[in-house]
N, C-alpha and C. Protein backbone atom coordinates (compact mmCIF):
# COMPACT_ATOMS: atom_id res chain seq x y z
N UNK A 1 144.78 122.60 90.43
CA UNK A 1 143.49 121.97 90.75
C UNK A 1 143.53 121.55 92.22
N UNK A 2 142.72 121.94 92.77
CA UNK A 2 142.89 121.61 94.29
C UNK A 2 141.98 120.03 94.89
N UNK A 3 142.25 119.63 95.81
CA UNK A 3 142.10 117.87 96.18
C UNK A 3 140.73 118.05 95.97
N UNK A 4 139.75 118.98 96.37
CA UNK A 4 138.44 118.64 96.21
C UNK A 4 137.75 118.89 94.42
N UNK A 5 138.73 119.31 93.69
CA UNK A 5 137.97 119.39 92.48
C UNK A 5 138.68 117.90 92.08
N UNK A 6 139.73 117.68 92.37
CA UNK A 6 140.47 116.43 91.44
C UNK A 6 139.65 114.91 92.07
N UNK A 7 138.39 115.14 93.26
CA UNK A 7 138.21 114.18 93.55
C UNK A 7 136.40 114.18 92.77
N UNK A 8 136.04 115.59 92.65
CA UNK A 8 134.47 115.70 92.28
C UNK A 8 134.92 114.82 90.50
N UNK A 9 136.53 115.17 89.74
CA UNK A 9 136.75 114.78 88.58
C UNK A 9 136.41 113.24 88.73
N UNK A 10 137.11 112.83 89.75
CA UNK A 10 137.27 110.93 89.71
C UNK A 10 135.68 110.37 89.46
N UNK A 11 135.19 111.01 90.48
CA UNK A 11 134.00 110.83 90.99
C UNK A 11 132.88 110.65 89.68
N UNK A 12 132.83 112.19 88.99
CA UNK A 12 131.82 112.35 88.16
C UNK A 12 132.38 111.42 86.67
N UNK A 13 133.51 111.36 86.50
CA UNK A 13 134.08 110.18 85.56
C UNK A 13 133.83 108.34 86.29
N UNK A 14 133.90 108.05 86.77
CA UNK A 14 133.16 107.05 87.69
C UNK A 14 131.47 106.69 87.47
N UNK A 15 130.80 107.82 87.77
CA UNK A 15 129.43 108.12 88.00
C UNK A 15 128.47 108.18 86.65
N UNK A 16 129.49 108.71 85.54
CA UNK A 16 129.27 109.42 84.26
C UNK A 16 128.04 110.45 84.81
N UNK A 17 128.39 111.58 85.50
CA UNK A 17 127.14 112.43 85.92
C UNK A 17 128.37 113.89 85.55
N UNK A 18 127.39 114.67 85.55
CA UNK A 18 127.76 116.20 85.32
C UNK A 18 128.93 116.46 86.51
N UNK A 19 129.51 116.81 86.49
CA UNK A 19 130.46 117.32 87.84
C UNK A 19 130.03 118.64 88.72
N UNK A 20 128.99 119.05 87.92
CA UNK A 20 128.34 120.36 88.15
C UNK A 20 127.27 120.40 89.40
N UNK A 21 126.70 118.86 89.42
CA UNK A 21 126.13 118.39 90.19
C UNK A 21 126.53 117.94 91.35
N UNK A 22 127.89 117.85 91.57
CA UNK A 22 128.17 117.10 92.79
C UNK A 22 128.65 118.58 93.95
N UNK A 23 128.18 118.65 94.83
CA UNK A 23 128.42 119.62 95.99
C UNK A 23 128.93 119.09 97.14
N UNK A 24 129.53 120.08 97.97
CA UNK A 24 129.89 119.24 99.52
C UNK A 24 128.62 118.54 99.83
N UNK A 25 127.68 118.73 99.63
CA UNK A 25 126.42 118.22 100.41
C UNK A 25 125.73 117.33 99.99
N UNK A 26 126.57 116.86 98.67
CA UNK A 26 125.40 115.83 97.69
C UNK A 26 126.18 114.22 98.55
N UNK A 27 125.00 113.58 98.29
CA UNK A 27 125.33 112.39 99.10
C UNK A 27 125.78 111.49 97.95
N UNK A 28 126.37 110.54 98.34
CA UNK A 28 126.52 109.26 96.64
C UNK A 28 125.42 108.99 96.05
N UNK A 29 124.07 108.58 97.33
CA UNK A 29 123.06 108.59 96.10
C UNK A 29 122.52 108.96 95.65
N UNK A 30 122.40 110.41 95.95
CA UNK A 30 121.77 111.74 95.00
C UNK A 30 122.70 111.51 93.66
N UNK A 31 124.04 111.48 93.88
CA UNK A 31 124.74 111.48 92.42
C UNK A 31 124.78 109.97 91.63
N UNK A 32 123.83 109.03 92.50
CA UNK A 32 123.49 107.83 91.91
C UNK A 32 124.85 106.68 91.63
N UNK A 33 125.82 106.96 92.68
CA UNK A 33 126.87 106.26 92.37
C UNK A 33 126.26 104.95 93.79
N UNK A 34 126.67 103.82 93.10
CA UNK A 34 126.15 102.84 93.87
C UNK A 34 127.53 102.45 94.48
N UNK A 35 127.26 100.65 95.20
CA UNK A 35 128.50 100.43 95.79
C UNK A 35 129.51 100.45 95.44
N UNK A 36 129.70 99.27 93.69
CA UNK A 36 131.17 99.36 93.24
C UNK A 36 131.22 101.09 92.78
N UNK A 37 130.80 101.44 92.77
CA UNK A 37 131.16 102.94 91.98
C UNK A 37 131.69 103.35 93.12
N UNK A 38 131.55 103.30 94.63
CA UNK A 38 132.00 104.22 95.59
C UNK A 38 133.61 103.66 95.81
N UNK A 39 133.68 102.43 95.66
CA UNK A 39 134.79 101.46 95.73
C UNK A 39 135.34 102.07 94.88
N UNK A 40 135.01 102.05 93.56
CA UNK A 40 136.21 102.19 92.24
C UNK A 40 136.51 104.18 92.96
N UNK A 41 135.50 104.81 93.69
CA UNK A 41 135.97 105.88 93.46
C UNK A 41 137.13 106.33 94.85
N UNK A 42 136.88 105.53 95.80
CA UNK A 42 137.76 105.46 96.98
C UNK A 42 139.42 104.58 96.09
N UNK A 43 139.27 103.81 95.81
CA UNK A 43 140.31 103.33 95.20
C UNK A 43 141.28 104.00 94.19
N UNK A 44 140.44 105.12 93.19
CA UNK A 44 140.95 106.12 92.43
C UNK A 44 141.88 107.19 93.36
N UNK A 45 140.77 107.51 94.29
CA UNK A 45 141.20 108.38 95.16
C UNK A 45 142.54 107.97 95.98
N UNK A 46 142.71 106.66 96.71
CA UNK A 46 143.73 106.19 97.22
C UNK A 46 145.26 106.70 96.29
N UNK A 47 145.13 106.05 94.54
CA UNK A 47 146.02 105.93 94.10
C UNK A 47 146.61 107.08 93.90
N UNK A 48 145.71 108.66 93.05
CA UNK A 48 146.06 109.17 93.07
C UNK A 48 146.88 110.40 94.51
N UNK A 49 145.83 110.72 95.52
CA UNK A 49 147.17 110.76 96.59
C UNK A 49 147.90 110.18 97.25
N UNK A 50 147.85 108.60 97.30
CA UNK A 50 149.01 108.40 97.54
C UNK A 50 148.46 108.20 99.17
N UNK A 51 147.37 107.57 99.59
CA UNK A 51 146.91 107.82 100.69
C UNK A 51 146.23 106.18 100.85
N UNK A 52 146.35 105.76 102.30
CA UNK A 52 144.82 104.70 102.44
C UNK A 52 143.66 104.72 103.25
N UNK A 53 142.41 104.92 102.80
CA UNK A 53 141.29 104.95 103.54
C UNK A 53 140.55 103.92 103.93
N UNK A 54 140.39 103.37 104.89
CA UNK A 54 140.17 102.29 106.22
C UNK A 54 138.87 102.40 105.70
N UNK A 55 138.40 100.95 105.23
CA UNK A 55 137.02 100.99 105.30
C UNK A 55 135.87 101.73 106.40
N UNK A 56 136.44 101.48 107.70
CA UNK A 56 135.65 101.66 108.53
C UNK A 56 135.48 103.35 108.83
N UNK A 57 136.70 104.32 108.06
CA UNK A 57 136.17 105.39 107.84
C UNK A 57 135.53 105.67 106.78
N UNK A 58 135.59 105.40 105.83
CA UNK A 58 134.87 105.05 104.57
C UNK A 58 133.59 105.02 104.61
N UNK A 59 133.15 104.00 105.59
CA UNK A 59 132.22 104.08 105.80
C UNK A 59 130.91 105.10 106.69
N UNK A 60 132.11 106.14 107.09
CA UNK A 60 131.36 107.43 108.00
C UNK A 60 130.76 108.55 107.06
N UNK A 61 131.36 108.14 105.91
CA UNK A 61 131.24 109.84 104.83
C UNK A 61 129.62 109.96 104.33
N UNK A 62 129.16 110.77 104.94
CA UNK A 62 127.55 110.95 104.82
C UNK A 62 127.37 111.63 103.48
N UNK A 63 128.57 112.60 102.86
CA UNK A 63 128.29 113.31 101.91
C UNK A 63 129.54 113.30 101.13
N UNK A 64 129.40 114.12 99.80
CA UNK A 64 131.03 114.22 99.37
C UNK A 64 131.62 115.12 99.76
N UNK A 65 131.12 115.82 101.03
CA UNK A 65 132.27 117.19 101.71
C UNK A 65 132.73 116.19 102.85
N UNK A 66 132.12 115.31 103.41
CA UNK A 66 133.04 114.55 104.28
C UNK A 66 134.07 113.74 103.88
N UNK A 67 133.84 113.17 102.38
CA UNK A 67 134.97 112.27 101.82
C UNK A 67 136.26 113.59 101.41
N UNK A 68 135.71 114.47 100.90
CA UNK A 68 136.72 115.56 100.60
C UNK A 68 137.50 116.11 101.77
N UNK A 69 136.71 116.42 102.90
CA UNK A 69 137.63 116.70 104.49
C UNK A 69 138.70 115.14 104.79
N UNK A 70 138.50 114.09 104.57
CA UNK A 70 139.17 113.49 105.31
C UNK A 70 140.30 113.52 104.19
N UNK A 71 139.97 113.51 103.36
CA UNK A 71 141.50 113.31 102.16
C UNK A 71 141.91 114.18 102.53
N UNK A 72 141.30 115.77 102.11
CA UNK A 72 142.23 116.68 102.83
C UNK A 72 143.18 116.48 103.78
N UNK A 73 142.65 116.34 104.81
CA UNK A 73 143.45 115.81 106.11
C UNK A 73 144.43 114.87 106.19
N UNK A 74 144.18 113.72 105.17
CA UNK A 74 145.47 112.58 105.83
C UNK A 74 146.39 112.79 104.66
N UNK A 75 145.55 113.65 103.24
CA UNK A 75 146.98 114.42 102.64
C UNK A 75 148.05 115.42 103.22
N UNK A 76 147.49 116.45 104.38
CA UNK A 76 148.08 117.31 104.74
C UNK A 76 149.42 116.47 106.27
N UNK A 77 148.23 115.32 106.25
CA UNK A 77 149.37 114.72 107.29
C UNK A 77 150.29 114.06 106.81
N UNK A 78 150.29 113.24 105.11
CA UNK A 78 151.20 112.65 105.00
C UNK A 78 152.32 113.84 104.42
N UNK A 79 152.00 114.99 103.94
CA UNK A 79 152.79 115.83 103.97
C UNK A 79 153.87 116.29 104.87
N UNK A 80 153.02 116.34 106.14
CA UNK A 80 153.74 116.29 107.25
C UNK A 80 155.28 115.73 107.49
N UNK A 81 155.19 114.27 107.15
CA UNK A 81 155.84 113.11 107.14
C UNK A 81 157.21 113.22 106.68
């Protein structure tokens, strides 16, 4: 399962919405996830990779392809490590 399906999973379990629905391009509130829902779903996300996301980037993700690029990314960097 690759980082962007294991995060549309957190997400649409979070949301209780179809997973079918969520695209790089869908925003949180097209998929109707409000604040604590974005929290519980950044926090899911933290635990399972093993990663921490800075509110203040957190707060840049316009869509769920931007929340999915940055995990990507600071997974591939803590790989790095």
């Amino acid at each position: 399962m690759t980082i962007e399906e294991q995060i549309r999973e957190i997400i649409a379990k979070i949301t209780r919405v179809d997973k079918s629905i969520i695209t790089r391009e869908s925003t949180f509130k097209e998929i109707k996830a409000d604040s604590l829902d974005v929290v519980q779903a950044l926090v899911a996300v933290e635990e399972t990779f093993g990663i921490e996301i800075p509110d203040e980037e957190a707060q840049k993700f316009q869509n769920f392809g931007d929340f999915v690029s940055y995990v990507e990314n600071r997974v591939a960097q803590e790989e790095k490590v």
